[in-house]
C-alpha atoms as a PDB file:
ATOM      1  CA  UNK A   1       0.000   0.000   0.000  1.00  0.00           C
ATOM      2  CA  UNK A   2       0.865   3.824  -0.118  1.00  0.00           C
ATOM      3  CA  UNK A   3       1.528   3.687   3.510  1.00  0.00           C
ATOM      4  CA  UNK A   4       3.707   0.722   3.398  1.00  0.00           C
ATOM      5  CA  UNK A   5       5.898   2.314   0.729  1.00  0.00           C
ATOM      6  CA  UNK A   6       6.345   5.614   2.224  1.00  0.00           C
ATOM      7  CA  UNK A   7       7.216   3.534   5.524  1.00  0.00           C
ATOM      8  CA  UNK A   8       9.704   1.567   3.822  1.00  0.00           C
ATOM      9  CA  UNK A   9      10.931   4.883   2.460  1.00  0.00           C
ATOM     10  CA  UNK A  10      11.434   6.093   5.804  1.00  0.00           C
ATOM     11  CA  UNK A  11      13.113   3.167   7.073  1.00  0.00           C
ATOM     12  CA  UNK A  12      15.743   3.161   4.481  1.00  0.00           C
ATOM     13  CA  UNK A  13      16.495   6.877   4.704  1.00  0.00           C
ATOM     14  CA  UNK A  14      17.512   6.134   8.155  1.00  0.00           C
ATOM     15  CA  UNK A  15      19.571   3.297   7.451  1.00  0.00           C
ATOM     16  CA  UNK A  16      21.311   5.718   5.162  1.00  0.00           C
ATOM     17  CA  UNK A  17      21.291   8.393   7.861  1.00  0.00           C
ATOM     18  CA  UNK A  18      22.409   5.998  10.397  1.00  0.00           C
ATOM     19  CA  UNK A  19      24.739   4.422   8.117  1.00  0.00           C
ATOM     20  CA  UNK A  20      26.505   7.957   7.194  1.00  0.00           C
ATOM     21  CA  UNK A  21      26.083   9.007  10.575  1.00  0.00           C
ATOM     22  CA  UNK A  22      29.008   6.018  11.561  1.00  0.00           C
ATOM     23  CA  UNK A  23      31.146   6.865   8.636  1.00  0.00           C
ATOM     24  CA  UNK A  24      31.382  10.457   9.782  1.00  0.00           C
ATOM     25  CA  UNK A  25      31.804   9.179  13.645  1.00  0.00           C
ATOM     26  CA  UNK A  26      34.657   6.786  12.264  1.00  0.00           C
ATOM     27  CA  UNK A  27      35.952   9.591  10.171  1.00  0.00           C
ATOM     28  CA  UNK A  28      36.576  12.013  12.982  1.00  0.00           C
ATOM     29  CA  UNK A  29      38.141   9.693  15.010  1.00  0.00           C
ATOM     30  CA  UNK A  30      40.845   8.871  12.581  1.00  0.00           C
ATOM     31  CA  UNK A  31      41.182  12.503  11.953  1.00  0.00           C
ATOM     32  CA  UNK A  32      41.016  13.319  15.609  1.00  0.00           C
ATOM     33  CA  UNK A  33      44.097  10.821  16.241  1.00  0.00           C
ATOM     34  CA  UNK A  34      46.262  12.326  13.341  1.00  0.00           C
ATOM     35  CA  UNK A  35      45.528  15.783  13.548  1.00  0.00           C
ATOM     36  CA  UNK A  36      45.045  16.558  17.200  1.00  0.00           C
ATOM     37  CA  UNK A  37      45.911  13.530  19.349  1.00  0.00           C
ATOM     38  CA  UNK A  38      48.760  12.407  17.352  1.00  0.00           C
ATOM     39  CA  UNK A  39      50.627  15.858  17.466  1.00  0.00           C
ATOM     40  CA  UNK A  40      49.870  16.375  21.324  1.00  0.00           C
ATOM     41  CA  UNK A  41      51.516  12.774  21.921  1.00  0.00           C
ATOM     42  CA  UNK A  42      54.492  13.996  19.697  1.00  0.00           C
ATOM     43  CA  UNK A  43      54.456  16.993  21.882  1.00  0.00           C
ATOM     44  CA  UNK A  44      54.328  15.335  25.571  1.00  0.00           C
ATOM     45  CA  UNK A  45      56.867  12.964  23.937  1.00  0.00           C
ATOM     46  CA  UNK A  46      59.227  15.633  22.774  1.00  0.00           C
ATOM     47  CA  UNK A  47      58.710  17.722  26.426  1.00  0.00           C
ATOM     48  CA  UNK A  48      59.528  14.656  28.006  1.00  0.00           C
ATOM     49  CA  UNK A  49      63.172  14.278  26.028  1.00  0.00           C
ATOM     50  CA  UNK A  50      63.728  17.820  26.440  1.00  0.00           C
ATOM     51  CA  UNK A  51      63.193  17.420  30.450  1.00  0.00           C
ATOM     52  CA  UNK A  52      65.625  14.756  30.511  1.00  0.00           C
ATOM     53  CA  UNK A  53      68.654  16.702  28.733  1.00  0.00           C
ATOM     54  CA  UNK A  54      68.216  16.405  24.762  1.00  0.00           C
ATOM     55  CA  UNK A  55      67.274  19.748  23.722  1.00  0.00           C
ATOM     56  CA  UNK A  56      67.248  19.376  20.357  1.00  0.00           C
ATOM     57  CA  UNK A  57      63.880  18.031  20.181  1.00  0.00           C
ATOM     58  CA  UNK A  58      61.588  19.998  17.625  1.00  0.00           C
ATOM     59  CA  UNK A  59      57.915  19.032  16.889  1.00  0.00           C
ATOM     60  CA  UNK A  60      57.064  18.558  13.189  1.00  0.00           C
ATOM     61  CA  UNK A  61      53.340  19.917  12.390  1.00  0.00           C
ATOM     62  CA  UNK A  62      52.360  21.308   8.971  1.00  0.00           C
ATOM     63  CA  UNK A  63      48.677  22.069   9.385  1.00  0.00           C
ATOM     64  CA  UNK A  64      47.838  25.796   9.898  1.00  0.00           C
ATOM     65  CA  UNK A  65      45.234  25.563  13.153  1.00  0.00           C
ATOM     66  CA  UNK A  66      46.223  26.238  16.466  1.00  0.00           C
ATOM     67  CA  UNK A  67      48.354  22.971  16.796  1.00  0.00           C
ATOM     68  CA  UNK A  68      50.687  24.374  14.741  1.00  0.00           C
ATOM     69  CA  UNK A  69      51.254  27.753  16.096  1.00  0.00           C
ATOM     70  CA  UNK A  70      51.803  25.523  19.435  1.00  0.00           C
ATOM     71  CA  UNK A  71      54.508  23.676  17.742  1.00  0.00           C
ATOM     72  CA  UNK A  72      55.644  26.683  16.562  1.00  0.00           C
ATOM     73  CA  UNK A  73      56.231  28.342  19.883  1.00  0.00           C
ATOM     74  CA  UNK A  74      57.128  24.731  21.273  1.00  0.00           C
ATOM     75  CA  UNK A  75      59.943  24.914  18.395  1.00  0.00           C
ATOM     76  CA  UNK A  76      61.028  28.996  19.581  1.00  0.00           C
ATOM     77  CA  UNK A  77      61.028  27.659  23.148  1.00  0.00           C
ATOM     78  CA  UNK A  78      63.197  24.622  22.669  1.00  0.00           C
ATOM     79  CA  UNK A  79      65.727  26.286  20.792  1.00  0.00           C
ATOM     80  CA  UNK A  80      66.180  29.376  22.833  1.00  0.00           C
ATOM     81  CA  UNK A  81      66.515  26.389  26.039  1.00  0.00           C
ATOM     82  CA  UNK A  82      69.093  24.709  23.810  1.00  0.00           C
ATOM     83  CA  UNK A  83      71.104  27.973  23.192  1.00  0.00           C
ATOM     84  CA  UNK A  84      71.275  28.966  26.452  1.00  0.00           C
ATOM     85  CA  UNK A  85      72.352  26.150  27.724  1.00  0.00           C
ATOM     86  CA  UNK A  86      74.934  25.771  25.249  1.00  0.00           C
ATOM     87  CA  UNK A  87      76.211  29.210  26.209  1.00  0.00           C
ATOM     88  CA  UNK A  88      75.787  28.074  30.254  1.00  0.00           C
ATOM     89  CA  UNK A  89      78.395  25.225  29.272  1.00  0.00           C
ATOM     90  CA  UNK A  90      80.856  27.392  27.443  1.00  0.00           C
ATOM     91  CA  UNK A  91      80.783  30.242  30.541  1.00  0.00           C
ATOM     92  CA  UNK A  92      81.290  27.084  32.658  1.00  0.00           C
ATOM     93  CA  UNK A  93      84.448  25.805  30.715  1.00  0.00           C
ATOM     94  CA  UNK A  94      85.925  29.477  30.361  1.00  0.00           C
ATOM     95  CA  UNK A  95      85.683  29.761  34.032  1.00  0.00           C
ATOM     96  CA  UNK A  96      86.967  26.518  34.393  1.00  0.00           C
ATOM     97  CA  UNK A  97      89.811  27.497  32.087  1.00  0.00           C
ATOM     98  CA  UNK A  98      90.440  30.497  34.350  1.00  0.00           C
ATOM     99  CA  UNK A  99      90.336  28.994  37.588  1.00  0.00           C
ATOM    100  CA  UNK A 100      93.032  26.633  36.333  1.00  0.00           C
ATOM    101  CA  UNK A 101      95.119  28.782  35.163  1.00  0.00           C
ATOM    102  CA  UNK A 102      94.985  31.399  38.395  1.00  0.00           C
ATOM    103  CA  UNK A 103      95.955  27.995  40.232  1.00  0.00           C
ATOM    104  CA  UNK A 104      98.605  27.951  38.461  1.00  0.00           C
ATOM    105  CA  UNK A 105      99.967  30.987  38.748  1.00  0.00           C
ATOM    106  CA  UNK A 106      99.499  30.825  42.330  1.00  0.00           C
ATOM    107  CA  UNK A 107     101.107  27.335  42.574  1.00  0.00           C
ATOM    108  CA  UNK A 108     103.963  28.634  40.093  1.00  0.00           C
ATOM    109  CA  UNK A 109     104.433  31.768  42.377  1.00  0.00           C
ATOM    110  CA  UNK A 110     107.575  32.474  44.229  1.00  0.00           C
ATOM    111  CA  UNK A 111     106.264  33.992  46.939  1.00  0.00           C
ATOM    112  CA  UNK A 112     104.161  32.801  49.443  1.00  0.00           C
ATOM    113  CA  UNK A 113      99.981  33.540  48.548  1.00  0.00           C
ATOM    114  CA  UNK A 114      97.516  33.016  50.874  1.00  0.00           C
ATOM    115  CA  UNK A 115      93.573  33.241  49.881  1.00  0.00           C
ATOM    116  CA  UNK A 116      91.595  34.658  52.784  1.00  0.00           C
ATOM    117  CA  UNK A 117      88.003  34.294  53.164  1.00  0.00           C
ATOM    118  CA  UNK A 118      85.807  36.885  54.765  1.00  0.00           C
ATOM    119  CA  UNK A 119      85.267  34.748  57.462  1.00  0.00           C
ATOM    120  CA  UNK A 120      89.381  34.633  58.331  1.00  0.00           C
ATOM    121  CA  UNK A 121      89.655  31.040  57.147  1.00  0.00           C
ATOM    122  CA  UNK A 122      92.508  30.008  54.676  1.00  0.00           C
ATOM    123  CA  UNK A 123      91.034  29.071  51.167  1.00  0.00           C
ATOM    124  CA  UNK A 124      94.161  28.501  49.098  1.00  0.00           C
ATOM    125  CA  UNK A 125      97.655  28.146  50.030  1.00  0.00           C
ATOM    126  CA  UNK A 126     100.489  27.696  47.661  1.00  0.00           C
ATOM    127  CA  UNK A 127     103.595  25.690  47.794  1.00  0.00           C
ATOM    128  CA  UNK A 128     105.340  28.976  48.367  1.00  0.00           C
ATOM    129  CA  UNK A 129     103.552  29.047  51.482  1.00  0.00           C
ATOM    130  CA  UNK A 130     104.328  25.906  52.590  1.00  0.00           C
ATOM    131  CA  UNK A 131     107.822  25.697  52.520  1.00  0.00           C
ATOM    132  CA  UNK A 132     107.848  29.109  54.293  1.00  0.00           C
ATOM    133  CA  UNK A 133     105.204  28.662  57.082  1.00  0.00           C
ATOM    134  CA  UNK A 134     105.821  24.325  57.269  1.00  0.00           C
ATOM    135  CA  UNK A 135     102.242  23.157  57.367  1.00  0.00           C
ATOM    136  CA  UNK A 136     101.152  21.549  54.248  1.00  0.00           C
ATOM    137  CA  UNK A 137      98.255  22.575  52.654  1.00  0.00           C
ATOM    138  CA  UNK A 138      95.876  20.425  53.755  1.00  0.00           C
ATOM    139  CA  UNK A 139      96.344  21.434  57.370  1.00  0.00           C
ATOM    140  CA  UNK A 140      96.232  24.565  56.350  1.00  0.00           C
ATOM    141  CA  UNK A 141      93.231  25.051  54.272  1.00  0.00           C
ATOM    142  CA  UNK A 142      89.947  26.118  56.810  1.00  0.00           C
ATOM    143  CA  UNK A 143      91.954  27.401  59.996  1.00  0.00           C
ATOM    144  CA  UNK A 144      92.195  30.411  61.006  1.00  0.00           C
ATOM    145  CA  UNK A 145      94.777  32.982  58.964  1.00  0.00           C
ATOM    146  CA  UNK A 146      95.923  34.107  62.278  1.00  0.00           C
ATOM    147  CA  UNK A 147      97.658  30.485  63.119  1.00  0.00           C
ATOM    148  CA  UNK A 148     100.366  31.996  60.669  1.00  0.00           C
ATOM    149  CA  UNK A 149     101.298  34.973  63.205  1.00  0.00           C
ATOM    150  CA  UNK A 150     102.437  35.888  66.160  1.00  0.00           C
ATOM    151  CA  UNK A 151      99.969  36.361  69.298  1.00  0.00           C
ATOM    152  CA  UNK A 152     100.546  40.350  69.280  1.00  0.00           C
ATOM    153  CA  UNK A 153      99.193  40.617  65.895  1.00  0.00           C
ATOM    154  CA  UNK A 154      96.122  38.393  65.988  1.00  0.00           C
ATOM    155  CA  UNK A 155      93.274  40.923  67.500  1.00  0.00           C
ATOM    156  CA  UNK A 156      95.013  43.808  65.521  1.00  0.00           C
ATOM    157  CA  UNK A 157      94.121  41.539  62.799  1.00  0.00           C
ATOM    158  CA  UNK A 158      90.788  40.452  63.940  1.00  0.00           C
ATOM    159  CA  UNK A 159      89.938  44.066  64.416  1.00  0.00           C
ATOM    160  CA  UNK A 160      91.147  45.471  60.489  1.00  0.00           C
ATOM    161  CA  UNK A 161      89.305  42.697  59.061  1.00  0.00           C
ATOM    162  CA  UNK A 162      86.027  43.702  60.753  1.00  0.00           C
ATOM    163  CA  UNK A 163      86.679  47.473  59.762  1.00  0.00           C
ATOM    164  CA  UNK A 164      87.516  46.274  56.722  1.00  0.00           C
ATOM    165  CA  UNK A 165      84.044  44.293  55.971  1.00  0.00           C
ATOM    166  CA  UNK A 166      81.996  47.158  58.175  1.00  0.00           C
ATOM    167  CA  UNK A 167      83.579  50.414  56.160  1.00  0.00           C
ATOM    168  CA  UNK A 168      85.607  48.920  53.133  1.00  0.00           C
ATOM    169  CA  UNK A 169      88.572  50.752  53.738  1.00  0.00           C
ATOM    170  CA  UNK A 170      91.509  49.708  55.088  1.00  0.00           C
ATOM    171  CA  UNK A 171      95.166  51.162  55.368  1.00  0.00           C
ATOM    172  CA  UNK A 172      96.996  47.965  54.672  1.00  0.00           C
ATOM    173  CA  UNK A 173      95.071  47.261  51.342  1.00  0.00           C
ATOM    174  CA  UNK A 174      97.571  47.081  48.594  1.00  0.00           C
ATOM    175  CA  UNK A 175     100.521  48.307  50.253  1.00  0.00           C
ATOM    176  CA  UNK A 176     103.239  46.600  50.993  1.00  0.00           C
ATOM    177  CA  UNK A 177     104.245  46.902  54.666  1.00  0.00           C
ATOM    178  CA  UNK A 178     106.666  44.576  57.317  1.00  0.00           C
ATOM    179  CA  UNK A 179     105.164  42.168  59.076  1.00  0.00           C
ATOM    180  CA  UNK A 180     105.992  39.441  60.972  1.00  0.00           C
ATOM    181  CA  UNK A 181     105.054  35.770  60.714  1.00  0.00           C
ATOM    182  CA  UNK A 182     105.088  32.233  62.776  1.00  0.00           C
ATOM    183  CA  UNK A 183     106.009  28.914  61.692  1.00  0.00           C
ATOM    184  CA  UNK A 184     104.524  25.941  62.091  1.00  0.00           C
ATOM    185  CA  UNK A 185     107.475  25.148  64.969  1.00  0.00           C
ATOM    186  CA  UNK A 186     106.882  28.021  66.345  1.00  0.00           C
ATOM    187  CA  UNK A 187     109.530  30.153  65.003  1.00  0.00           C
ATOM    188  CA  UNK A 188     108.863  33.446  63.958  1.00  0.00           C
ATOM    189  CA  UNK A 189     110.717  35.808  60.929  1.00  0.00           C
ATOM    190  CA  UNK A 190     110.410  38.843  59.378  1.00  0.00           C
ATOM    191  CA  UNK A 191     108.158  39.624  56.027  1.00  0.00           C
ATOM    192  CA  UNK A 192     106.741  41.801  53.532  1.00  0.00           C
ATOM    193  CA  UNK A 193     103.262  41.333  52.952  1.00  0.00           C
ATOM    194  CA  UNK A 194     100.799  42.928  49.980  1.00  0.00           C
ATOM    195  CA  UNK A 195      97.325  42.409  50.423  1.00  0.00           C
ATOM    196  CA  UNK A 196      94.380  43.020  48.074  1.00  0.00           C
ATOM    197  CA  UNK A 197      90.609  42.078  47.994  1.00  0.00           C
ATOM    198  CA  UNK A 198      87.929  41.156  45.466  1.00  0.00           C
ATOM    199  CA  UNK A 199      84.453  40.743  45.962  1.00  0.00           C
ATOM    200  CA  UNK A 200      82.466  38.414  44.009  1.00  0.00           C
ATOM    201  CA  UNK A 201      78.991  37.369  44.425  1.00  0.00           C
ATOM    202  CA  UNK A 202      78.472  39.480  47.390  1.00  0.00           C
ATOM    203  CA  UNK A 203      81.573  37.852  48.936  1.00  0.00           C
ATOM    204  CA  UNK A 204      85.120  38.944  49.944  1.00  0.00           C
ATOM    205  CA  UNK A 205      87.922  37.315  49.395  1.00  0.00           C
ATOM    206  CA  UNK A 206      91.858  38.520  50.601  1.00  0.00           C
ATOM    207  CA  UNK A 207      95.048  37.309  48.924  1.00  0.00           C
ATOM    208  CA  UNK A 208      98.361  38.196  50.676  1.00  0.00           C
ATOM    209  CA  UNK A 209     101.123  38.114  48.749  1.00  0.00           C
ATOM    210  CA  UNK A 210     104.124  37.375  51.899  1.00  0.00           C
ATOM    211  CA  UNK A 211     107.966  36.818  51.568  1.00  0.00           C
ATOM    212  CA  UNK A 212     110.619  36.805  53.921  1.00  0.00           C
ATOM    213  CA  UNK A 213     112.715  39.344  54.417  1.00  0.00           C
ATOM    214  CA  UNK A 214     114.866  37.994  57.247  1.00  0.00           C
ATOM    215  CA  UNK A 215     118.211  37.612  55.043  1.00  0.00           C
ATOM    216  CA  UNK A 216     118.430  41.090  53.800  1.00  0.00           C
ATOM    217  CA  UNK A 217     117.464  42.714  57.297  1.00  0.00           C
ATOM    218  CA  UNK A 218     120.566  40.817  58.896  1.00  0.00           C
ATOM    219  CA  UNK A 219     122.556  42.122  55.588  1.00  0.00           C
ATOM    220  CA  UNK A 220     121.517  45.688  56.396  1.00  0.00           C
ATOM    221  CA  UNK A 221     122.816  45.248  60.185  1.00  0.00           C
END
């Protein structure tokens, strides 16, 4: 009958609906996956690299939505990480370079250097200022600077160095004036010490530059 047609009609229009209705859900899945979960996957995988060291991670998206002005700032980001880092390393080996090399100098150095925290303790001490003083350098290194003088000079010293850090003037600073020092046994002889200061990060640090002078006073007598 007319009815029956026009139901059967009906019936297969939906099948079609339904039918196209699946396609389109199947469709948008795929697409989904390759255009939006895909690339976020690439991206959390790529983070994760870059997180554990390997900054040369770059996400490769071609489409023209907001994915790929994400990978596109994702890309900026990772490269400005990468050359920063790679000029972190270089300052690193440059100052590694230089610390080396004022070690050195200060191991290669005649005279007796002493490093000088702002605290009082020794930092470095040189050969120099081994064979002069007679402690080696480990039991030197983190005692007191005043173990290397007499009594009578240690709260005159004490005292300058608190001036020193209070004010930041002193008037022994890079002049060289006659001093007098004590030996490990005890012994004490006549010196010429320079002293200068630098201040980095916030933080003092003294070198005195010492030498002893007790062979050309006794030639003078």
């Amino acid at each position: 009958t007319h009815v029956e047609n026009e139901r059967q009609k009906l019936l297969r229009w939906l099948f079609v609906i339904a039918g196209f209705s699946c396609l389109v859900f199947v469709v948008g899945i795929v697409l989904t996956r390759r255009y939006i979960v895909g690339p976020l996957q690439n991206a959390n995988l790529a983070a994760l690299r870059i997180s554990r060291g390997d900054f040369s991670q770059r996400l490769n998206i071609t489409s023209r939505d907001e994915l790929a002005r994400l990978a596109v700032a994702f890309n900026e980001m990772a490269a400005e990480v990468e050359r920063l880092l790679g000029t972190l390393k270089l300052r690193h080996k440059q100052a590694e370079t230089s610390t080396r090399q004022f070690r050195a100098v200060i191991e290669g150095a005649a005279d007796a250097i002493v490093l000088m925290g702002e605290d009082g303790l020794i930092e470095q001490f040189n050969r120099a200022a081994e064979r002069l003083f007679g402690y080696e350098r480990n039991e030197a290194i983190g005692q007191p600077v005043t173990m290397l003088m007499p009594e009578t000079y240690r709260e005159r010293h004490n005292d300058g160095l608190r001036q020193y850090l209070t004010t930041g003037r002193s008037t022994k600073m890079g002049m060289l004036h006659q001093i007098e020092g004590a030996r490990k046994d005890g012994t004490i002889f006549a010196g010429e010490i320079t002293i200068s200061a630098t201040i980095a990060d916030g933080r003092s640090t003294f070198m005195g530059v010492l030498r002893d002078i007790t062979a050309r006073l006794d030639a003078e007598l």
